[in-house]
N, C-alpha and C. Protein backbone atom coordinates (compact mmCIF):
# COMPACT_ATOMS: atom_id res chain seq x y z
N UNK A 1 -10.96 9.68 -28.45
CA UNK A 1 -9.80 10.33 -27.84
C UNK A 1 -9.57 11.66 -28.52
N UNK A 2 -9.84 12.91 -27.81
CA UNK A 2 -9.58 14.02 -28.66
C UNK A 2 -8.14 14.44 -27.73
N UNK A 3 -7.27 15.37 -28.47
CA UNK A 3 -6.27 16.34 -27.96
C UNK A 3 -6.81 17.57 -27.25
N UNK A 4 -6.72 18.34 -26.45
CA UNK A 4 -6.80 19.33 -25.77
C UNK A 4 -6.13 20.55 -26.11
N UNK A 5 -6.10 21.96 -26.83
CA UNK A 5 -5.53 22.86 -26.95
C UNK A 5 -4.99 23.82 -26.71
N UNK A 6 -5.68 23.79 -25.77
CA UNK A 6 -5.25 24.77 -24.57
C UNK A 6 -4.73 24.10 -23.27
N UNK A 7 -3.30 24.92 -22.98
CA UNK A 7 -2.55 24.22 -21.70
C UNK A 7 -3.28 23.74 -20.75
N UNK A 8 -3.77 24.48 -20.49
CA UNK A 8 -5.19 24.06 -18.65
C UNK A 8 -5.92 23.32 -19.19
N UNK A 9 -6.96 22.95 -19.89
CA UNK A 9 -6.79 21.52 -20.07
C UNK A 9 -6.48 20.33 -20.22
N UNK A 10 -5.27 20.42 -20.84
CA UNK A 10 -4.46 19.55 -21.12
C UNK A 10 -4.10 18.66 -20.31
N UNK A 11 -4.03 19.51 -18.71
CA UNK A 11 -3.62 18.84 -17.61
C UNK A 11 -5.33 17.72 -17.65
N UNK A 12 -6.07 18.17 -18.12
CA UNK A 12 -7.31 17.19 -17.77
C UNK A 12 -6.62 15.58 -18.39
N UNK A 13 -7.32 14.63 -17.60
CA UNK A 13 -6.38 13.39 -18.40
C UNK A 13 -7.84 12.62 -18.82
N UNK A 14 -8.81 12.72 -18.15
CA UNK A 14 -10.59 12.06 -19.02
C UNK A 14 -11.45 12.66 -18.37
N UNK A 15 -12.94 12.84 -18.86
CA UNK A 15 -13.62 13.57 -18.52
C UNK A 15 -15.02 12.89 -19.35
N UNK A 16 -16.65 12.87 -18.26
CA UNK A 16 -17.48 12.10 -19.27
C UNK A 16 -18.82 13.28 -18.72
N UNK A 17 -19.27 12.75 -19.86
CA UNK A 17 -20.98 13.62 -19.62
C UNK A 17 -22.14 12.69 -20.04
N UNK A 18 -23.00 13.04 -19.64
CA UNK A 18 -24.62 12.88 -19.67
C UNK A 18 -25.45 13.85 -20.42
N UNK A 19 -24.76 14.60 -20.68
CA UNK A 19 -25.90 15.61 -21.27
C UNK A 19 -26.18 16.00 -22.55
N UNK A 20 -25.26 15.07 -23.21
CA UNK A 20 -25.55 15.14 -25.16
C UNK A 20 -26.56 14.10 -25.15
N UNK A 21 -27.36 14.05 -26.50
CA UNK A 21 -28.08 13.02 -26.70
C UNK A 21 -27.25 11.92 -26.43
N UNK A 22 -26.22 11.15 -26.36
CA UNK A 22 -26.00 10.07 -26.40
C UNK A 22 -24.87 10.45 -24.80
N UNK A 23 -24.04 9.19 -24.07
CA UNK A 23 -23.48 9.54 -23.01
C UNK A 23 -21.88 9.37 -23.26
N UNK A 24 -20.58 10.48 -23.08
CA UNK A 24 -19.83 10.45 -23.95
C UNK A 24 -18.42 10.64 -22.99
N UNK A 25 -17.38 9.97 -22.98
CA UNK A 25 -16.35 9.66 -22.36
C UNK A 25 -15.28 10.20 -23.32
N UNK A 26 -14.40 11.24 -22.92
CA UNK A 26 -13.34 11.49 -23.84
C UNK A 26 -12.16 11.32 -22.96
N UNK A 27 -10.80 10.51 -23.43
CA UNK A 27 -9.79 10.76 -23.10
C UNK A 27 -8.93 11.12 -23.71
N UNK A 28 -7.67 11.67 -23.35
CA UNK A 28 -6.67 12.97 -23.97
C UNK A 28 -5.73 11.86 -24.61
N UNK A 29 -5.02 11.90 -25.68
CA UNK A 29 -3.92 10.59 -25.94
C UNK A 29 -3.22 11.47 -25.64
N UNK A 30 -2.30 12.96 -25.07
CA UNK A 30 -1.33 12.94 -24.30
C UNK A 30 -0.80 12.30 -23.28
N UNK A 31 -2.09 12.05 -22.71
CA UNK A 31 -1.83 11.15 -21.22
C UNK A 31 -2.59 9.36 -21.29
N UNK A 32 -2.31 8.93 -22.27
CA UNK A 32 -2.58 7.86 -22.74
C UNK A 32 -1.74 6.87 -23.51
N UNK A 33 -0.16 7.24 -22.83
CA UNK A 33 0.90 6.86 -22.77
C UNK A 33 0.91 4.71 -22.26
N UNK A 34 -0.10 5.13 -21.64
CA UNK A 34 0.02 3.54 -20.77
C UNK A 34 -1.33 2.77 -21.20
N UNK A 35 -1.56 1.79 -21.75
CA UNK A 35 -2.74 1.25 -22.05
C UNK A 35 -3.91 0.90 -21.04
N UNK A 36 -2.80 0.44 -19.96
CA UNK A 36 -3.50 -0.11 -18.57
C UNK A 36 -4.51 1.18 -18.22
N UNK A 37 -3.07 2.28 -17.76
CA UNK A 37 -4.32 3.80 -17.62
C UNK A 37 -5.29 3.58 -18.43
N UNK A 38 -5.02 3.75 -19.53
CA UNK A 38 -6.30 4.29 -20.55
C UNK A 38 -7.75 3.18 -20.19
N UNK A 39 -7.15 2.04 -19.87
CA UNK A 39 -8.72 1.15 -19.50
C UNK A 39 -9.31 1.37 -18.50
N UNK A 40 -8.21 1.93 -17.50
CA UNK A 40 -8.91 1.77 -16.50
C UNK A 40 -9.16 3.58 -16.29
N UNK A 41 -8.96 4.69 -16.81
CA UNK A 41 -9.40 5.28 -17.05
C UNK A 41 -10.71 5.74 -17.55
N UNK A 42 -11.15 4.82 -18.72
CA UNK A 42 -12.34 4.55 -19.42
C UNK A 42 -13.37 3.63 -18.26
N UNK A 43 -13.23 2.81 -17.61
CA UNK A 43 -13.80 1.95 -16.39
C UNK A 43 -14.17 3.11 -16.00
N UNK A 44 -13.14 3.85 -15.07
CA UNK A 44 -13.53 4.86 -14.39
C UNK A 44 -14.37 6.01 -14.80
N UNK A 45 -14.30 6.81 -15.63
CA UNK A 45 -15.69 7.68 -16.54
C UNK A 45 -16.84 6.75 -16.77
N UNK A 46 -16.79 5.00 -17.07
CA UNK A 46 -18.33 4.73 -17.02
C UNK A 46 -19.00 4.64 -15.50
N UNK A 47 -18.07 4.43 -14.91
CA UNK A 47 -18.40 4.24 -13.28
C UNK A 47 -19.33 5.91 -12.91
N UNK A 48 -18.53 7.10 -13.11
CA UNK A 48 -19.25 8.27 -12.74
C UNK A 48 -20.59 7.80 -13.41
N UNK A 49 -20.91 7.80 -15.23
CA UNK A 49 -22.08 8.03 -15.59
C UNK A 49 -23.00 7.62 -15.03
N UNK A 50 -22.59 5.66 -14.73
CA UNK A 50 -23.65 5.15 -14.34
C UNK A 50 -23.74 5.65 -12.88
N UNK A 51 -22.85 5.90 -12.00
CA UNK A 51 -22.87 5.95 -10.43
C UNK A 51 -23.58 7.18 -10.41
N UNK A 52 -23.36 8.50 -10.81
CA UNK A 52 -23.53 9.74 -10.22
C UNK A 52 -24.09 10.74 -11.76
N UNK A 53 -23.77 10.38 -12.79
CA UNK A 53 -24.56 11.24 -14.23
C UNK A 53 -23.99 12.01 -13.99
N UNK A 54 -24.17 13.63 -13.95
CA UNK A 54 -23.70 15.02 -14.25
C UNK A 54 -23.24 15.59 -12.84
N UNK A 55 -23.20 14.87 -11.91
CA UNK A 55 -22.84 15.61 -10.78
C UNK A 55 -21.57 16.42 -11.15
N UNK A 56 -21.13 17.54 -9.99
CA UNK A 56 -20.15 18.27 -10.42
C UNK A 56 -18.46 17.48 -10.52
N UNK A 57 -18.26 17.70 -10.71
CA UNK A 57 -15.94 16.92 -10.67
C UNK A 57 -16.10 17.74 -9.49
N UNK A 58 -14.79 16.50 -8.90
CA UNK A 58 -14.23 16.56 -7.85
C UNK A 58 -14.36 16.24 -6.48
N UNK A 59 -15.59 15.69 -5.86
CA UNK A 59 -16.03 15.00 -5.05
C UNK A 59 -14.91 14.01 -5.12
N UNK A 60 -13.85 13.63 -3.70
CA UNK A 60 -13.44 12.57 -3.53
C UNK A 60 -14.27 11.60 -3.23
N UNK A 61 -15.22 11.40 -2.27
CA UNK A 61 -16.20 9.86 -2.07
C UNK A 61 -16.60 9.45 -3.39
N UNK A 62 -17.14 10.33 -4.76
CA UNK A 62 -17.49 9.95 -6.17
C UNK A 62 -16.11 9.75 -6.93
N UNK A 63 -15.36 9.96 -6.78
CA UNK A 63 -14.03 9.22 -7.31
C UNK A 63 -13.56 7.73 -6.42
N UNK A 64 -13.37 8.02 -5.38
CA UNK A 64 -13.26 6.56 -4.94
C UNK A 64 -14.28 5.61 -5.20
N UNK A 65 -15.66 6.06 -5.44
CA UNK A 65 -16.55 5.19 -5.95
C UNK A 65 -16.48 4.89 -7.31
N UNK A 66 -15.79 5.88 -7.78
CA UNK A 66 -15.68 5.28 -9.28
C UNK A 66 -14.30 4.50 -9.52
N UNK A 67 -13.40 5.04 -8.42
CA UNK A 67 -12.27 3.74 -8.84
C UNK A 67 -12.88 2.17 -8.66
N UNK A 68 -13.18 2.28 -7.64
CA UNK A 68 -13.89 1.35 -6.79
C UNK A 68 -15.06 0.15 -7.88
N UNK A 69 -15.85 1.02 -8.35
CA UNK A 69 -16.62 0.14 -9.87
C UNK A 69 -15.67 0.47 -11.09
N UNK A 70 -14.43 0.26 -11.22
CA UNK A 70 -13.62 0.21 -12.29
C UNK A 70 -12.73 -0.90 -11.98
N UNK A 71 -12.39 -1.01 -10.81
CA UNK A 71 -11.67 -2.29 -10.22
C UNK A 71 -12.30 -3.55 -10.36
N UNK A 72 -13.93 -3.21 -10.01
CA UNK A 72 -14.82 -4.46 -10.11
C UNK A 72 -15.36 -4.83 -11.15
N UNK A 73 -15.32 -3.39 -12.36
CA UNK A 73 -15.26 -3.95 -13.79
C UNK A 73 -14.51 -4.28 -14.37
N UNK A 74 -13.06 -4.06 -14.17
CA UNK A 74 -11.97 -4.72 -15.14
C UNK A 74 -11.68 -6.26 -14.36
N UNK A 75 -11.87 -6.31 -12.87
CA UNK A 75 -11.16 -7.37 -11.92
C UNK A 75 -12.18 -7.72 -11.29
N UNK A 76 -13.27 -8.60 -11.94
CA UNK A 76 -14.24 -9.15 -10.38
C UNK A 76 -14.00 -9.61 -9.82
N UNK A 77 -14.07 -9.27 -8.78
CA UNK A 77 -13.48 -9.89 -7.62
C UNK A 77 -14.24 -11.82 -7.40
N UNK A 78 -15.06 -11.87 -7.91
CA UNK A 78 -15.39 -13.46 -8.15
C UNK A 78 -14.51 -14.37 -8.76
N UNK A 79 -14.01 -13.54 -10.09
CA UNK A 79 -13.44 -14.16 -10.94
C UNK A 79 -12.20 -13.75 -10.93
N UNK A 80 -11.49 -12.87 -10.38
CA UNK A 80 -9.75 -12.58 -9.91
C UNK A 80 -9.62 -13.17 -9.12
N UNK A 81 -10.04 -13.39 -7.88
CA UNK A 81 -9.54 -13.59 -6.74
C UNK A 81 -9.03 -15.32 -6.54
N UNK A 82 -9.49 -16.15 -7.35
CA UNK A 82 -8.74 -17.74 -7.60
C UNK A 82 -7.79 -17.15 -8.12
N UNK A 83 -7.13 -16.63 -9.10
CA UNK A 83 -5.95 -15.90 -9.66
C UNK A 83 -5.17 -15.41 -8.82
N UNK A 84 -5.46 -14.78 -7.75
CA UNK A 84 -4.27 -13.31 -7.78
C UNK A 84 -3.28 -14.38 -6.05
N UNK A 85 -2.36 -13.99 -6.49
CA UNK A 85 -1.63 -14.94 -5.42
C UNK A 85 -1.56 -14.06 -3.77
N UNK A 86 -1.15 -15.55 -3.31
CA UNK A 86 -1.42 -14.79 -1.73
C UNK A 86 -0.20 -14.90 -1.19
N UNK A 87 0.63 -14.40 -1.97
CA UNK A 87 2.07 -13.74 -1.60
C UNK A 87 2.53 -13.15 -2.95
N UNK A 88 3.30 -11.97 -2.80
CA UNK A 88 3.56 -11.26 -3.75
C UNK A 88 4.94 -11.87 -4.78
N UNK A 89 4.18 -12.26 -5.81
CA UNK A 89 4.66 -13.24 -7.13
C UNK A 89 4.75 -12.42 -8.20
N UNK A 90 6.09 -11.94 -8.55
CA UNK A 90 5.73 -10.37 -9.82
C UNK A 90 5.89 -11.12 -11.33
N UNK A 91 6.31 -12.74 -11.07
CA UNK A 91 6.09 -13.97 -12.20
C UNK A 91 4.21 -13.42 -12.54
N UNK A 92 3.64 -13.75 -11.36
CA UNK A 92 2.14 -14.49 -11.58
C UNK A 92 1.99 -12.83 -12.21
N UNK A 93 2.02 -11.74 -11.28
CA UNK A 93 1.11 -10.58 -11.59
C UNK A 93 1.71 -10.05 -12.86
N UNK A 94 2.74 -10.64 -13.24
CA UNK A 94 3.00 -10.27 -15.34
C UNK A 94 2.08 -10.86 -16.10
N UNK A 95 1.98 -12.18 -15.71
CA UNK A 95 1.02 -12.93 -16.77
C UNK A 95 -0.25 -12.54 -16.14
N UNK A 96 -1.11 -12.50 -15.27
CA UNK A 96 -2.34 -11.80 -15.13
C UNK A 96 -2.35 -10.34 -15.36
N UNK A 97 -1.11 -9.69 -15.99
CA UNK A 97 -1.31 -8.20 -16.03
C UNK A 97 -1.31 -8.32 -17.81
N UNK A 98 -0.85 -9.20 -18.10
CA UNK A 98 -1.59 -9.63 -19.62
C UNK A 98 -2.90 -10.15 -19.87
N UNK A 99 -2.88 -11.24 -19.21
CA UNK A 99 -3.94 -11.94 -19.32
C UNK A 99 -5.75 -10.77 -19.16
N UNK A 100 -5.00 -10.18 -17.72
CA UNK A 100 -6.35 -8.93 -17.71
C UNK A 100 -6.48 -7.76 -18.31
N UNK A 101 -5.47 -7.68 -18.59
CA UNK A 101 -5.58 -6.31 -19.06
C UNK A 101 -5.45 -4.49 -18.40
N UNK A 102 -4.92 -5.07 -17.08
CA UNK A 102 -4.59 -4.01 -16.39
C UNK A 102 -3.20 -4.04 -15.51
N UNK A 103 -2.63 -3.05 -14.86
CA UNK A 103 -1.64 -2.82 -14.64
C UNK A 103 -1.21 -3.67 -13.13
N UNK A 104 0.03 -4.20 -12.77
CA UNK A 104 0.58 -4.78 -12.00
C UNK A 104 0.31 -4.09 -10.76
N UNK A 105 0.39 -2.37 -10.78
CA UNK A 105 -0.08 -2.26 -9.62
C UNK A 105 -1.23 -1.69 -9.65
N UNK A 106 -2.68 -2.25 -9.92
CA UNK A 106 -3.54 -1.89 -10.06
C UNK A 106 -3.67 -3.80 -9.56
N UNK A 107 -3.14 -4.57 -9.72
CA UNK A 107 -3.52 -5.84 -9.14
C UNK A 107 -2.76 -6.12 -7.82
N UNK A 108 -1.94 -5.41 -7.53
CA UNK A 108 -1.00 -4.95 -6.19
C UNK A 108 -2.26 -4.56 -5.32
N UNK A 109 -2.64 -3.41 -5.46
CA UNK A 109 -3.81 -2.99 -4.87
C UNK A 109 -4.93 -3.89 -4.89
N UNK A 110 -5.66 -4.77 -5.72
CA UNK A 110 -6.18 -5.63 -5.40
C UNK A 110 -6.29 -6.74 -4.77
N UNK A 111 -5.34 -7.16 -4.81
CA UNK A 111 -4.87 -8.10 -3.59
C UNK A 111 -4.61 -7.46 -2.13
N UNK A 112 -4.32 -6.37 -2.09
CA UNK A 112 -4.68 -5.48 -0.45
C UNK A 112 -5.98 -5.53 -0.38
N UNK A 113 -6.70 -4.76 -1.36
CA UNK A 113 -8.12 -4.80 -1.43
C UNK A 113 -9.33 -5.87 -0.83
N UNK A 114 -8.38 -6.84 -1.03
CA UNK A 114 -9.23 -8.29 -0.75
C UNK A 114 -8.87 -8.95 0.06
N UNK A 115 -7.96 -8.62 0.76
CA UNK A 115 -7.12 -9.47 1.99
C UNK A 115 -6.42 -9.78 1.57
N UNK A 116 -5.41 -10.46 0.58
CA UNK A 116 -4.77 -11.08 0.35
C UNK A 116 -2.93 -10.54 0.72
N UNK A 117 -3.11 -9.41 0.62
CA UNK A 117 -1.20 -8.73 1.26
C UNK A 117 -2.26 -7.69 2.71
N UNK A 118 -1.24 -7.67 3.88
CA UNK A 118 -1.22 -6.56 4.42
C UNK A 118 -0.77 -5.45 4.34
N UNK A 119 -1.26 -4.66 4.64
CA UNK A 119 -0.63 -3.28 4.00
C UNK A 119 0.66 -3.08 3.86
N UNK A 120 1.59 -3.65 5.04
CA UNK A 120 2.93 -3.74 4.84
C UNK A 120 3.75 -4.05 3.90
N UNK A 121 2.84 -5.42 3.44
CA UNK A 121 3.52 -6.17 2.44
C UNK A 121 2.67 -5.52 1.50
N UNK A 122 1.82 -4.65 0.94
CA UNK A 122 1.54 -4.04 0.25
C UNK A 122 2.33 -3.24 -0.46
N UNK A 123 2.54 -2.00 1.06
CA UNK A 123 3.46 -0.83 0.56
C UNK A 123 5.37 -1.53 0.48
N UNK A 124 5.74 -2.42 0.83
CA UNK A 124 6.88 -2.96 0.06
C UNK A 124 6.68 -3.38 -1.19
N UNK A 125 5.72 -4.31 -2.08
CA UNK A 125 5.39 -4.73 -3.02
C UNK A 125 5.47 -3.35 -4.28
N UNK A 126 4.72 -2.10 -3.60
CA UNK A 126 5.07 -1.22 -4.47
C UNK A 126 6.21 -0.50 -4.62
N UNK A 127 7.34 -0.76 -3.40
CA UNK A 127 8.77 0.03 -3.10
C UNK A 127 9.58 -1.09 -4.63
N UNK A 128 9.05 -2.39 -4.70
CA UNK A 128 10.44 -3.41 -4.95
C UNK A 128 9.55 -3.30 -6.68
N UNK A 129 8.18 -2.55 -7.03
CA UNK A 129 7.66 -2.65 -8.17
C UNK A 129 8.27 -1.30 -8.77
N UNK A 130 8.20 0.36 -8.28
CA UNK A 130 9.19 1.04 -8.67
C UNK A 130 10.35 1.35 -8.75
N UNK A 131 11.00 0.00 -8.04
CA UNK A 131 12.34 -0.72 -8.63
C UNK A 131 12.30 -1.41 -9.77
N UNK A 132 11.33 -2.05 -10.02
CA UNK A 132 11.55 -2.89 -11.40
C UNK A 132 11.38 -1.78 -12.51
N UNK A 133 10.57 -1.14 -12.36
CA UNK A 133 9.97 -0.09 -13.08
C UNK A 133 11.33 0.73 -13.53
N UNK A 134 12.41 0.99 -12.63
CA UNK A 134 13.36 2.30 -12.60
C UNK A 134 14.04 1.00 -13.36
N UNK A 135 13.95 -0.29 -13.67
CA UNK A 135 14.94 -1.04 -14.48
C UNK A 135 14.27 -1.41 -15.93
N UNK A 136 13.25 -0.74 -16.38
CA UNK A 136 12.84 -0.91 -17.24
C UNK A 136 11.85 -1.95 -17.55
N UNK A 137 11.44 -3.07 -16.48
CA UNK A 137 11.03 -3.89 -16.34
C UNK A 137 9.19 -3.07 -16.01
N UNK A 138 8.40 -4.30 -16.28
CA UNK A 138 6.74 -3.14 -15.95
C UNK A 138 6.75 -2.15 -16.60
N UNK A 139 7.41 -1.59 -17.78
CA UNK A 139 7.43 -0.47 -18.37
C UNK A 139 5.61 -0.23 -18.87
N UNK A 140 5.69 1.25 -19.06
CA UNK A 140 3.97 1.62 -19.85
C UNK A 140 3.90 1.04 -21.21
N UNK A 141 2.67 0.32 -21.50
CA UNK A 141 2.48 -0.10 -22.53
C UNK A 141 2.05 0.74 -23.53
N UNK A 142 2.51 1.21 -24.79
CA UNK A 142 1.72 1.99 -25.56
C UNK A 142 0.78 1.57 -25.95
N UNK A 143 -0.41 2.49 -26.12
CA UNK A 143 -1.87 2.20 -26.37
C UNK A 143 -1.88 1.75 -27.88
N UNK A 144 -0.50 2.51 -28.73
CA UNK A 144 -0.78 2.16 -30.25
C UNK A 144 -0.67 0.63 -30.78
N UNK A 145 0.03 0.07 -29.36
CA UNK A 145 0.36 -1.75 -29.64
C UNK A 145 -1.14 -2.53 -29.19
N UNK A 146 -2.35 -1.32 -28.61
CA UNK A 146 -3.20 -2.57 -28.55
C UNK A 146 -3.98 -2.77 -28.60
N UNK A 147 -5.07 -4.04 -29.25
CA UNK A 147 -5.34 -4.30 -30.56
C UNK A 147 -7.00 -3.61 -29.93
N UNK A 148 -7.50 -3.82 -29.04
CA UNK A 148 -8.40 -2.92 -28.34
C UNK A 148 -9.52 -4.18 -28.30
N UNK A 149 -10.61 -4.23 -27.70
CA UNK A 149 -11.49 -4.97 -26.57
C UNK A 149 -12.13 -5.96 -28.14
N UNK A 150 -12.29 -6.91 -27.89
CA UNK A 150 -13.10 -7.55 -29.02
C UNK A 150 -14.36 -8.04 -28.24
N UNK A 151 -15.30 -7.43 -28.40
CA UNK A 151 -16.90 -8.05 -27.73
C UNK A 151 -17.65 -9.31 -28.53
N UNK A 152 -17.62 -9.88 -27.28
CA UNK A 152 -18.05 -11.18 -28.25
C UNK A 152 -19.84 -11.25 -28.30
N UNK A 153 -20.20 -10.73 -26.71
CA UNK A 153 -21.46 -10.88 -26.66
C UNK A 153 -22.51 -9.77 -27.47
N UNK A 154 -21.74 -8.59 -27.76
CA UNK A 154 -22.51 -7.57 -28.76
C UNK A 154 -22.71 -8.00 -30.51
N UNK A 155 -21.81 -9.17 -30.89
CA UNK A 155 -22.06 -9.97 -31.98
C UNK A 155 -23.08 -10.73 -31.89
N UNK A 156 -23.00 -11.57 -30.78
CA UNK A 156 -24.19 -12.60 -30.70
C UNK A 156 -25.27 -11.82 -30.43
N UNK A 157 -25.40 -10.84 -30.11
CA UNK A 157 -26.80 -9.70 -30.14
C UNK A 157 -26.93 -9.28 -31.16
N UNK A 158 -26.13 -8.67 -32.33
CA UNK A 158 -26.26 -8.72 -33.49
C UNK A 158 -27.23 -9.74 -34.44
N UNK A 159 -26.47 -11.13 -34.41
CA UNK A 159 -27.27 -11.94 -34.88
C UNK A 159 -28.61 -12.49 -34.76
N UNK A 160 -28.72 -12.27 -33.55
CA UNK A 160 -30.43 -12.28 -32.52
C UNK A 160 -31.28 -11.28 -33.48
N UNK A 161 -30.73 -9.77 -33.11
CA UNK A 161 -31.19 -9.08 -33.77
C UNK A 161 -31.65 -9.05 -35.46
N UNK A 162 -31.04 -9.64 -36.04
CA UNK A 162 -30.81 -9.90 -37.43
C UNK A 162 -32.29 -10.70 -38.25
N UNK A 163 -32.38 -11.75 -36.81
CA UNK A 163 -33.52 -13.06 -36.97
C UNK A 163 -34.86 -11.88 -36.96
N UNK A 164 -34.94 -10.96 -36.36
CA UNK A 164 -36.12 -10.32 -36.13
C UNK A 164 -36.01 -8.48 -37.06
N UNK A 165 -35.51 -8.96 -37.94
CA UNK A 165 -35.16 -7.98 -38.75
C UNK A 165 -34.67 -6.64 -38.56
N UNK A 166 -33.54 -6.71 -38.07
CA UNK A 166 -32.58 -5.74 -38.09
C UNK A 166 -31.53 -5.90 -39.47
N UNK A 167 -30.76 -4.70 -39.33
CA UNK A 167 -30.00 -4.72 -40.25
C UNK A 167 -28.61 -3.74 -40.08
N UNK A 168 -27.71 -4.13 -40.79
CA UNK A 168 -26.05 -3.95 -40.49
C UNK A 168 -26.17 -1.97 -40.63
N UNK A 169 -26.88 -1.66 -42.01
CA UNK A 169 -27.32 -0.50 -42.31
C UNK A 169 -27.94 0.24 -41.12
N UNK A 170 -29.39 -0.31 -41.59
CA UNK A 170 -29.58 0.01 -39.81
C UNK A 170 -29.49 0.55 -38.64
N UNK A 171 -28.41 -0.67 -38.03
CA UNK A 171 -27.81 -0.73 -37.34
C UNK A 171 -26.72 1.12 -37.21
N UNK A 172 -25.92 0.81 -38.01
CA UNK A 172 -25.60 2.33 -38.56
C UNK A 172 -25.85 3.30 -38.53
N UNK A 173 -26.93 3.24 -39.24
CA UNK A 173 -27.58 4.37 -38.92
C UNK A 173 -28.14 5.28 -38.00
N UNK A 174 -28.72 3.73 -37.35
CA UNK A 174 -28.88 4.45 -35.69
C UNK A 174 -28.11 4.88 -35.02
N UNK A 175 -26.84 4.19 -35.18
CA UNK A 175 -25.66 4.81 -33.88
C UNK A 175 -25.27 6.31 -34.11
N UNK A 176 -25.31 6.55 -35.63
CA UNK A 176 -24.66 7.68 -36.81
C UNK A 176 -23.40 6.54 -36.47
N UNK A 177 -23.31 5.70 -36.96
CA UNK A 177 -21.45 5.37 -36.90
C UNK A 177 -21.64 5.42 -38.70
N UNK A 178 -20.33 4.78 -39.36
CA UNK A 178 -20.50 4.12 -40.47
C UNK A 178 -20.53 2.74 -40.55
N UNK A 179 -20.83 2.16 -41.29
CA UNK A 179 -21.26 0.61 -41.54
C UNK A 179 -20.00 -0.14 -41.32
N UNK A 180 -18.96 0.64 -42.00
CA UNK A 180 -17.46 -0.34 -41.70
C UNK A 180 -17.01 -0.02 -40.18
N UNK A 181 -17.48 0.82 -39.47
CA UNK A 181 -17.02 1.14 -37.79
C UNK A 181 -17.50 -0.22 -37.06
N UNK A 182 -19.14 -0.15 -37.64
CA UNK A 182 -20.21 -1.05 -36.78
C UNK A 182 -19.91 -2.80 -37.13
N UNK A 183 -19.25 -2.97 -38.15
CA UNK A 183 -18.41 -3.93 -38.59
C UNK A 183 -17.40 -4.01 -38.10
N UNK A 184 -16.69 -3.06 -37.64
CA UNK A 184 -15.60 -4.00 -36.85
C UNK A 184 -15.80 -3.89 -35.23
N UNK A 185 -16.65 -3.11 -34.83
CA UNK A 185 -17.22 -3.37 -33.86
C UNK A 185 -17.70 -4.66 -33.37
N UNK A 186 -18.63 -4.94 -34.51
CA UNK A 186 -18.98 -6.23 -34.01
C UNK A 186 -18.11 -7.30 -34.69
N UNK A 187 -16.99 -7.03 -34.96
CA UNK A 187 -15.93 -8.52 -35.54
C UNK A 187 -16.32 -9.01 -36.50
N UNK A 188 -16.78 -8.07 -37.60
CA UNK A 188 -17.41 -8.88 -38.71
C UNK A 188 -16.66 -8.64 -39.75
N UNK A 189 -15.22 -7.67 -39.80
CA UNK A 189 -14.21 -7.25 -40.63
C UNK A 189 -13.47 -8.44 -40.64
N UNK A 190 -13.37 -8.90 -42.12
CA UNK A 190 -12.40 -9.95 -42.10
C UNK A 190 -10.45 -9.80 -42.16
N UNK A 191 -10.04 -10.25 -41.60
CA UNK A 191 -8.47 -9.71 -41.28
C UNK A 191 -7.47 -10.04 -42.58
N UNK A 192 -8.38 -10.82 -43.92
CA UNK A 192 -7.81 -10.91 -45.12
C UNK A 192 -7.59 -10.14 -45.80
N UNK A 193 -6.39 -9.80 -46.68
CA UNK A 193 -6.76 -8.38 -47.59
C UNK A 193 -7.35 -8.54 -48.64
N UNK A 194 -7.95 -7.32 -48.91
CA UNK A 194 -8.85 -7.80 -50.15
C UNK A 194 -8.11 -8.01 -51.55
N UNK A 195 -8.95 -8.68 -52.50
CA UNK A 195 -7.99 -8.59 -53.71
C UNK A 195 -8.70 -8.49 -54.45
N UNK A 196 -8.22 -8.05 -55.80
CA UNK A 196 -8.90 -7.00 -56.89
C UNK A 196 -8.39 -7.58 -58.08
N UNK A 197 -8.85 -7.74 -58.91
CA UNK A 197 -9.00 -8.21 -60.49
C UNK A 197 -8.13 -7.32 -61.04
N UNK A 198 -7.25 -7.48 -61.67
CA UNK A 198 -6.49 -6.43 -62.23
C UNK A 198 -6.41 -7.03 -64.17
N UNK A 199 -7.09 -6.05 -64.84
CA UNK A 199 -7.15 -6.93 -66.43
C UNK A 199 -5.74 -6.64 -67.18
């Protein structure tokens, strides 16, 4: 997440490329006020790389395609759709807006998306949600409350890796991260504090 310095950018809220050695997604924490944004923000920049690489910004059909594989990466529709109710329940879509990790009306829209509301009952669902919203209720989550993605399956690749001689160093080295990044990356930071011998 870098800051932006200049006003006219600033208005930029994420932006990704293809063309450094490695493939690189930056978003602004001015506009990273809401956690939900920020994921599904980040969804959305991997969606361009993989969908379209360096094409130019601003193509609407390549933005709707990238909302479009950001919806289906945060919410598969395999695995949401037993979840998401087939009447508008703002009980259910709190606890699945925890449970997933994205915003109430970002699962509003998914349930249009999939049949489940008609548009009608769509566009009311969002009239009676920026009501809750104007009551403080659905408020933006700050990004600084959260605790951020824990990968479970890039550990168990770790350890695979390990059997056939890899290493944590390594590992490190290759990314250029540092060893304590790539450690808590892969959940290997223990959440105890350390303690020290004092004579």
């Amino acid at each position: 997440m870098l800051p932006f310095e200049r006003a006219e950018a600033a208005r930029i809220a994420a932006f990704s490329t293809s063309r450094l050695p490695r493939p690189l997604i930056v978003l602004t924490p001015d506009r990273a006020d809401d956690v939900y944004w920020y994921r599904f923000s980040a969804a959305h920049e991997l969606g361009h790389l993989i969908l379209h690489g360096d094409t130019p910004p601003g193509d609407q059909q390549h933005e709707r395609e990238a909302d479009a594989f950001a919806a289906e990466f945060l919410t598969p529709r395999m695995s949401i759709s037993p979840e998401l109710p087939s009447r508008v329940d703002f009980t259910v879509l709190a606890r699945l807006q925890t449970a997933w990790g994205v915003s109430v009306k970002s699962l509003l829209y998914r349930c249009r998306e999939l049949g489940l509301f008609s548009a009608p009952t769509a566009s009311r669902a969002y009239q009676r949600l920026n009501q809750l919203r104007a009551q403080n209720l659905f408020a933006d989550e700050p990004i600084g409350r959260y605790p951020g993605e824990k990968p479970v399956l890039l550990k168990q690749a770790f350890e695979l890796a390990t059997q056939h001689g890899a290493s944590l160093t390594g590992l490190a080295t290759e990314l250029a991260w540092s060893v304590d990044r790539v450690e808590e990356l892969l959940g290997l930071l223990s959440d105890r504090p350390a303690l020290r011998l004092v004579p």
